[in-house]
Protein backbone atom coordinates (compact mmCIF):
# COMPACT_ATOMS: atom_id res chain seq x y z
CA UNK A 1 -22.81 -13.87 17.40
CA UNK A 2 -19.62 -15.89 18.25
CA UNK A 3 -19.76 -18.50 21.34
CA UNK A 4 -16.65 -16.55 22.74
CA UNK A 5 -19.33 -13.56 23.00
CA UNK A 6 -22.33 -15.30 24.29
CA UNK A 7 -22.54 -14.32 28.29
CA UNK A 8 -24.73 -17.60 28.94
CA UNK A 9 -22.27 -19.57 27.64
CA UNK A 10 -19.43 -17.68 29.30
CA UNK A 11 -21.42 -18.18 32.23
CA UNK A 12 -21.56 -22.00 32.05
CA UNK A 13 -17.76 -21.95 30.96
CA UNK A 14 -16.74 -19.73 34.37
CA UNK A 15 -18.66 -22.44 36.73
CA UNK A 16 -17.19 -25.52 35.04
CA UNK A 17 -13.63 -23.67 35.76
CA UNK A 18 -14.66 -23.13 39.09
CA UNK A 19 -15.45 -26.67 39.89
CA UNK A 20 -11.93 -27.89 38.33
CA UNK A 21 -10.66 -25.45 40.31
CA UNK A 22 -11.66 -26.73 43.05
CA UNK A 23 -14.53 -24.56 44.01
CA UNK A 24 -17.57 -26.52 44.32
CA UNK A 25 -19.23 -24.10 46.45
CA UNK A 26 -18.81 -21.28 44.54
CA UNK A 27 -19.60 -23.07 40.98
CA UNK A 28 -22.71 -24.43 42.57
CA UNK A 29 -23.36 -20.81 43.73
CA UNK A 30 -23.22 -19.36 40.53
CA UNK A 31 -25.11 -21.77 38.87
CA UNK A 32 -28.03 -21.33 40.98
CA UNK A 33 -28.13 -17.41 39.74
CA UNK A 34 -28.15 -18.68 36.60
CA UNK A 35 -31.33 -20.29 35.97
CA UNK A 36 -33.87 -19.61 33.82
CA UNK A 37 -35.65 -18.52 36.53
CA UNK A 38 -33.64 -16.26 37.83
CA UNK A 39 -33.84 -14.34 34.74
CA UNK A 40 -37.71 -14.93 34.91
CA UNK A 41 -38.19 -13.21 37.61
CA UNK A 42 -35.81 -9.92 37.36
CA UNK A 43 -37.50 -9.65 33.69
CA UNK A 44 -40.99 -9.80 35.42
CA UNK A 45 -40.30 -7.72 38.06
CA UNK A 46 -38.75 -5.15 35.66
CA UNK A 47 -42.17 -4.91 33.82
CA UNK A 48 -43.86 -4.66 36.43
CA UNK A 49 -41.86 -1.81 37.32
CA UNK A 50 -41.50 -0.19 34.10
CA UNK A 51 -45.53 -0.40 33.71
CA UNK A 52 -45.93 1.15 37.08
CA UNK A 53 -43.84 3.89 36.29
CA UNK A 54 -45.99 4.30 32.88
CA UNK A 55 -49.57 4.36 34.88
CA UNK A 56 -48.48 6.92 37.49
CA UNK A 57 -47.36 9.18 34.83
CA UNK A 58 -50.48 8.72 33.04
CA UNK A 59 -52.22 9.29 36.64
CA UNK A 60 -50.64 12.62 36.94
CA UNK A 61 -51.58 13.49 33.58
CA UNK A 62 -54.92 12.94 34.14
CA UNK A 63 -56.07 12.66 37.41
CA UNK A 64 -59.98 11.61 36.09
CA UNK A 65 -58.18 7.98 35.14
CA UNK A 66 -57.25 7.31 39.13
CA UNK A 67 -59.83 4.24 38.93
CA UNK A 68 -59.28 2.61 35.77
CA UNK A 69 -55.14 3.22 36.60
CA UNK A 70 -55.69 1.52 39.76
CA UNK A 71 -57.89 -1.16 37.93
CA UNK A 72 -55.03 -1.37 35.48
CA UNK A 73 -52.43 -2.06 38.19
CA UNK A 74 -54.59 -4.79 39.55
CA UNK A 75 -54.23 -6.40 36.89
CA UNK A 76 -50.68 -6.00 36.11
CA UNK A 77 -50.27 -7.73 39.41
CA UNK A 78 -52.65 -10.74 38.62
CA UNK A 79 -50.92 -11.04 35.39
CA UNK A 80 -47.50 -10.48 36.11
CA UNK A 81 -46.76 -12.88 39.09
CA UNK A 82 -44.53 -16.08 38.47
CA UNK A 83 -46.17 -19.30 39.86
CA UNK A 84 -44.73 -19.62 42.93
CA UNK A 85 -45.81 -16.29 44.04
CA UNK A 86 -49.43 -16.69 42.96
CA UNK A 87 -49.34 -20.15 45.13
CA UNK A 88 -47.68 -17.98 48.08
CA UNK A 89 -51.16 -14.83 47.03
CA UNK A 90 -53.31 -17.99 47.55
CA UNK A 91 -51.80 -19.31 50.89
């Protein structure tokens, strides 16, 4: 894969032109959306999603599972949760 097709990179190259643009604001703006957290957390919350949709189609399937499902999403929560939002669970 070529630099010129790498979207992090293209990312990093569209804030630096913002700030010698003059647009400190917006660069800074950007960046923040950037981070590797960012990207954390929509690819958590996507799996968490995505395995959500998977237990309440295997729920309908077969409604005998209901408790271990619902067992199964507990954990999926406890498991799935970045750090700051198991601090803010515990709080």
């Amino acid at each position: 894969m070529s630099m010129a097709h790498d979207p992090e990179q293209q990312a990093r190259d569209l804030v630096e032109q913002l700030r010698q643009r003059g647009h400190g604001a917006q660069a800074d703006h950007l960046e923040r959306h950037l981070t590797a957290h960012a990207v954390e957390r929509g690819l958590l919350f996507t799996l968490r999603e995505t395995l959500e949709t998977i237990l309440t189609a295997i729920e309908a399937i077969d409604p005998v599972t209901q408790t271990m499902i619902e067992e199964l999403r507990l954990e999926v929560e406890k498991r799935l949760r970045l750090a700051d939002d198991r601090k803010d669970a515990q709080a």
